[in-house]
C-alpha atoms as a PDB file:
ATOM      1  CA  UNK A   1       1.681 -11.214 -11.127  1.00  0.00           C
ATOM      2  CA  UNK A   2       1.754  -9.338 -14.161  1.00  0.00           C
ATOM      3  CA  UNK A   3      -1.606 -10.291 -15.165  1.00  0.00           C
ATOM      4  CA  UNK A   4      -2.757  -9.043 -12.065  1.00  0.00           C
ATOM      5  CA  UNK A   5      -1.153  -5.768 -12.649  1.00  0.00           C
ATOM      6  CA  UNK A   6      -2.745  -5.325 -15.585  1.00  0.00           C
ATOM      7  CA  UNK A   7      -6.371  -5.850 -14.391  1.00  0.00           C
ATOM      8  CA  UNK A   8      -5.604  -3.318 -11.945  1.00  0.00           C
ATOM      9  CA  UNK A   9      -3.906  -1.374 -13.963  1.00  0.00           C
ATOM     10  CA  UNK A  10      -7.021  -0.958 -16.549  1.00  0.00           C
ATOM     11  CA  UNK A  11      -9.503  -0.817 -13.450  1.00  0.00           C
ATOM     12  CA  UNK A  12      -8.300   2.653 -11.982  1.00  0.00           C
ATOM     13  CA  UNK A  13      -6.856   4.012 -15.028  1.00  0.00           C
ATOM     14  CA  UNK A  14     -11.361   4.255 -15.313  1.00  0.00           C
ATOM     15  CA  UNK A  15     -11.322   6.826 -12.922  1.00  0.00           C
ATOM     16  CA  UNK A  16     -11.266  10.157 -14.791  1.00  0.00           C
ATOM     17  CA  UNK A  17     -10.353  12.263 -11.584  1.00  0.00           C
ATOM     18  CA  UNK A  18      -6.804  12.738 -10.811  1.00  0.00           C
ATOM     19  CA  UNK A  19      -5.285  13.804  -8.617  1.00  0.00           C
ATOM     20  CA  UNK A  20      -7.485  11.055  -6.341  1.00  0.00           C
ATOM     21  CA  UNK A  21      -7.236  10.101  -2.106  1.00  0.00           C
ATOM     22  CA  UNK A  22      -6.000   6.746  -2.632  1.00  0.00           C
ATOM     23  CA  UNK A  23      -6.574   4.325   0.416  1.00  0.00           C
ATOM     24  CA  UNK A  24      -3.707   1.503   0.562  1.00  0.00           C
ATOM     25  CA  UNK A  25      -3.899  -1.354   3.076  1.00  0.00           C
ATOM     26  CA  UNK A  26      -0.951  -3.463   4.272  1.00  0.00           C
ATOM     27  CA  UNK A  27      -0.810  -6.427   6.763  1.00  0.00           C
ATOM     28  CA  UNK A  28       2.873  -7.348   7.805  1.00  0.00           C
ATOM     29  CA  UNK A  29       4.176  -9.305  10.234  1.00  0.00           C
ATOM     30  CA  UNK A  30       5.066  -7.374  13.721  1.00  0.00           C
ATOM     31  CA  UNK A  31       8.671  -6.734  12.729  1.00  0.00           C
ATOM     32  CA  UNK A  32       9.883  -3.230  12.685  1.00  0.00           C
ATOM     33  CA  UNK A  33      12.178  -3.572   9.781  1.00  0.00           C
ATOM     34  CA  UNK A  34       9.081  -4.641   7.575  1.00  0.00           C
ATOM     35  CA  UNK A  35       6.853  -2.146   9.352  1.00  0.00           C
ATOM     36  CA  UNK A  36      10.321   0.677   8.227  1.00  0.00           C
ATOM     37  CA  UNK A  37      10.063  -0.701   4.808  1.00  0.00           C
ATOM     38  CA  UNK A  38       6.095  -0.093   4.684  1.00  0.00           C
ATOM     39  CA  UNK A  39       6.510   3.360   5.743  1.00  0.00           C
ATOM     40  CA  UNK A  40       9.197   4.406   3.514  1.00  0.00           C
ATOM     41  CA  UNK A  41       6.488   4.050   0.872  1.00  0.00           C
ATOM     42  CA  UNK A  42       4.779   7.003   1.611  1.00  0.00           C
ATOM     43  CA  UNK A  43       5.749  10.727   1.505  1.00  0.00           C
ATOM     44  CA  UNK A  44       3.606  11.610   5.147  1.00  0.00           C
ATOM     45  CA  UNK A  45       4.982   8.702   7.217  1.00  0.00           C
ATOM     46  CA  UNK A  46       2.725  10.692  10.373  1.00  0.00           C
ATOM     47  CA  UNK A  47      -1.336   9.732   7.923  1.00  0.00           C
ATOM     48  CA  UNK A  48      -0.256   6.390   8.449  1.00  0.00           C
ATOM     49  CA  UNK A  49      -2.865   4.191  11.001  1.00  0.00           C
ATOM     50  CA  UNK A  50      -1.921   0.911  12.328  1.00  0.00           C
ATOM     51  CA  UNK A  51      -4.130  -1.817  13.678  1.00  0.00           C
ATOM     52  CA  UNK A  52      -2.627  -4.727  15.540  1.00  0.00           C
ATOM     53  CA  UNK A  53      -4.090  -8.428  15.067  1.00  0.00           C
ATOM     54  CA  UNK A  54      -5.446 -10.266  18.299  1.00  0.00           C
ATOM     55  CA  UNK A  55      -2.046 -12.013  18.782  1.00  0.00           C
ATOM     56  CA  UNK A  56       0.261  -8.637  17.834  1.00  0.00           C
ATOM     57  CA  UNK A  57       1.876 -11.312  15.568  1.00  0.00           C
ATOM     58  CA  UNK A  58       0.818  -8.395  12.639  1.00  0.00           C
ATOM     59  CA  UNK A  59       0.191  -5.589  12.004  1.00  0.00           C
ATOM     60  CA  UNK A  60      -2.387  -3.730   9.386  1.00  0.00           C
ATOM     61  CA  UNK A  61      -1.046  -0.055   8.097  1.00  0.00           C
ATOM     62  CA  UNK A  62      -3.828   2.334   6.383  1.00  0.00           C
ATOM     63  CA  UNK A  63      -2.558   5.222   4.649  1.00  0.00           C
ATOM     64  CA  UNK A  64      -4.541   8.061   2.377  1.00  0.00           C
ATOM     65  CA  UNK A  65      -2.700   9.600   0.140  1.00  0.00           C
ATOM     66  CA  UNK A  66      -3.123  11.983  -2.799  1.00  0.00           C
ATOM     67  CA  UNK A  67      -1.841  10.168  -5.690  1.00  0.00           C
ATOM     68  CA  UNK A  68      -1.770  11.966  -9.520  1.00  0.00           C
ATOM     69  CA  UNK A  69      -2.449   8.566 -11.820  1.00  0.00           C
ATOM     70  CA  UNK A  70      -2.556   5.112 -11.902  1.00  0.00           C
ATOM     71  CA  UNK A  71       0.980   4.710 -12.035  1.00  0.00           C
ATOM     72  CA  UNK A  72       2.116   6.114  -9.093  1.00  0.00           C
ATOM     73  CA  UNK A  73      -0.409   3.844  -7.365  1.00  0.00           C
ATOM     74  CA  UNK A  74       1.153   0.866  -9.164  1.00  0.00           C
ATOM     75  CA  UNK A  75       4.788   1.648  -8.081  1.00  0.00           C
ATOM     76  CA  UNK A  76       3.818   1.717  -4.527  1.00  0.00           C
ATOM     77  CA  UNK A  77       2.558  -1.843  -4.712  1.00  0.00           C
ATOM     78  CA  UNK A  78       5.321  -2.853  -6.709  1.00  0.00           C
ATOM     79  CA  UNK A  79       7.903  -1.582  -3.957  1.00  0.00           C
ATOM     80  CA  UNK A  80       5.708  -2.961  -1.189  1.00  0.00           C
ATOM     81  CA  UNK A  81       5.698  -6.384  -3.154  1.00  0.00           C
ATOM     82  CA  UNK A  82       9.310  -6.691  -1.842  1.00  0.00           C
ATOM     83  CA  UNK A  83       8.233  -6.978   1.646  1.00  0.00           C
ATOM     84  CA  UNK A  84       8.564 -10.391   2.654  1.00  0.00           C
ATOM     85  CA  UNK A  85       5.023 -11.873   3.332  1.00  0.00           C
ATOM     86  CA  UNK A  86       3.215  -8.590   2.918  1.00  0.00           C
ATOM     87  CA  UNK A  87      -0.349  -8.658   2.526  1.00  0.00           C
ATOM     88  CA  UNK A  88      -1.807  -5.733   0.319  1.00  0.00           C
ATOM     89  CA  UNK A  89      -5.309  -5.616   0.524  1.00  0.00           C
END
């Protein structure tokens, strides 16, 4: 996983304009504990969209959010990698 942070890492830190709007997209399974742990990720809880899957066995969560550098971008994911079979796309 590490590795993978690190790609990512080096890919936005190529953006030279921060503050940026930073779209993150989650799948998680319909289960409002997971979809509570999704949203406490974000400071505007009310920007978040949700989508639900044919079956409303999950659920996909869009949120846009002004985020001032890479790292702050990178803890989100981290925290949301504790979310039992989260998807971030």
């Amino acid at each position: 996983m590490q590795g993978n942070i690190d790609k990512f890492r080096e890919l936005i830190s190529k953006n030279e304009h921060w503050p940026m709007l930073y779209y993150f997209k989650f799948i998680v399974q319909n289960n409002q504990e997971k979809l509570n742990q999704v949203r406490e990720l974000f400071l505007d809880p009310s920007a978040i969209t949700y989508k639900t899957s044919r079956d409303i066995r999950f659920i996909g969560m869009s949120c846009k959010q002004w985020m001032p550098d890479p790292e702050s971008i990178i803890a989100i994911y981290e925290k949301a990698s504790v979310v039992d079979g989260l998807i971030a796309l």
